[in-house]
Protein backbone atom coordinates (compact mmCIF):
# COMPACT_ATOMS: atom_id res chain seq x y z
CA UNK A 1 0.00 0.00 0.00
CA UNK A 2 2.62 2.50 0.89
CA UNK A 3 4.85 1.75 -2.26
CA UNK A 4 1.83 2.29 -4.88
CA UNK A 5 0.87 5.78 -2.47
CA UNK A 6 4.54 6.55 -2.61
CA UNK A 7 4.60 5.91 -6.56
CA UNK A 8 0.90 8.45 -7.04
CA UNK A 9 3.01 11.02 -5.42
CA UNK A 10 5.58 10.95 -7.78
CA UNK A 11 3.45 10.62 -10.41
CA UNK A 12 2.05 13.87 -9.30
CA UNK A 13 4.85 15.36 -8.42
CA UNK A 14 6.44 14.86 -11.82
CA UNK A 15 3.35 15.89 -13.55
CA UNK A 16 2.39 12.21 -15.04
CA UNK A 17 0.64 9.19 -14.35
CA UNK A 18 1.56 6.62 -12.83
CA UNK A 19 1.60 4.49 -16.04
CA UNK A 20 4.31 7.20 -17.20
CA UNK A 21 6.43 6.60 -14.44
CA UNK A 22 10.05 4.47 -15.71
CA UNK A 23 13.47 3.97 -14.17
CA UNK A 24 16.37 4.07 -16.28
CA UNK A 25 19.79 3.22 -14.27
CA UNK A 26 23.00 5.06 -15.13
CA UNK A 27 26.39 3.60 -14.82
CA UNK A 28 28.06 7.03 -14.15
CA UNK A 29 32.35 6.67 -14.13
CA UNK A 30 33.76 7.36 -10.58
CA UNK A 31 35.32 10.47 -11.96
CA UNK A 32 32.25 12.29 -13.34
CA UNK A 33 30.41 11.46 -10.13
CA UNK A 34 30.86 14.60 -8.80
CA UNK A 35 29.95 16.49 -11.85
CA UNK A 36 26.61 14.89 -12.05
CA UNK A 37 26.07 16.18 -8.66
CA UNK A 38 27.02 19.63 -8.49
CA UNK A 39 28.52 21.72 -5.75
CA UNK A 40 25.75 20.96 -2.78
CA UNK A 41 23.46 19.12 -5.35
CA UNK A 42 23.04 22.28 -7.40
CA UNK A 43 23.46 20.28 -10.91
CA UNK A 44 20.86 17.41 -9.56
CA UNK A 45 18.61 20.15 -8.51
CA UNK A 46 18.88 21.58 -11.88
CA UNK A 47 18.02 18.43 -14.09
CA UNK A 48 15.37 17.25 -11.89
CA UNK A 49 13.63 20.49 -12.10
CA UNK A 50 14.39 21.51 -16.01
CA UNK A 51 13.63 17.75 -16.98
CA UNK A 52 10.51 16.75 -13.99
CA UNK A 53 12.79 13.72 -12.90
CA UNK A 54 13.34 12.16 -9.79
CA UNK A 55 17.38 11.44 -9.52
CA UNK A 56 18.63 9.06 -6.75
CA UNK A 57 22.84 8.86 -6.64
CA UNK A 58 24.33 5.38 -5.36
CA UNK A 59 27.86 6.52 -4.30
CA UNK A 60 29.39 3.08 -3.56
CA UNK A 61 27.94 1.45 -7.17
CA UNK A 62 28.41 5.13 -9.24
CA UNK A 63 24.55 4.13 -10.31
CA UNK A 64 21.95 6.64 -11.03
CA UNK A 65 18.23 5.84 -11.20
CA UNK A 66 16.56 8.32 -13.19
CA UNK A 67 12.32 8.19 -12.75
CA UNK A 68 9.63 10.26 -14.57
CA UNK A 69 7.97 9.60 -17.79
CA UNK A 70 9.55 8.73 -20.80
CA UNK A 71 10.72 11.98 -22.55
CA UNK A 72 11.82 13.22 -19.21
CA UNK A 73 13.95 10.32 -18.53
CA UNK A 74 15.99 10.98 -21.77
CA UNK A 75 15.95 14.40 -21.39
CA UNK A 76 17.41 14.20 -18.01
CA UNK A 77 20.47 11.38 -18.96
CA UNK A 78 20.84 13.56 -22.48
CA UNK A 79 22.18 16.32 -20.07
């Protein structure tokens, strides 16, 4: 119950339905890590707001997961 609530607020919160929502996961190399991520999560901030992504950073496996719809997804890794 609380992981399909938890999935309708994303949804909402990324302005698509819950049949939008997909996961892409990004190898990112060790080195670019901290580009991705910005000075205080600034460059996170910025692509989850300009694309409407959700962006969650695995530190120990350099793995991104990357969640909205589609379009947003690619528009999100693309930058």
């Amino acid at each position: 119950m609380q992981a399909a609530l938890s999935k309708v607020k994303l949804a909402n919160k990324l302005n698509c339905t819950t049949q939008d929502l997909s996961t892409r996961q990004v190898d990112c190399p060790k080195d670019r890590l901290g580009a991705v991520i910005g000075k205080n999560g600034s460059m996170i901030k910025q692509i989850m707001e300009s694309a409407k992504v959700s962006i969650d950073v695995n530190k120990e496996t350099n793995m991104i997961d990357i969640t909205g719809s589609e379009s947003s997804v690619a528009k999100a890794v693309a930058e």
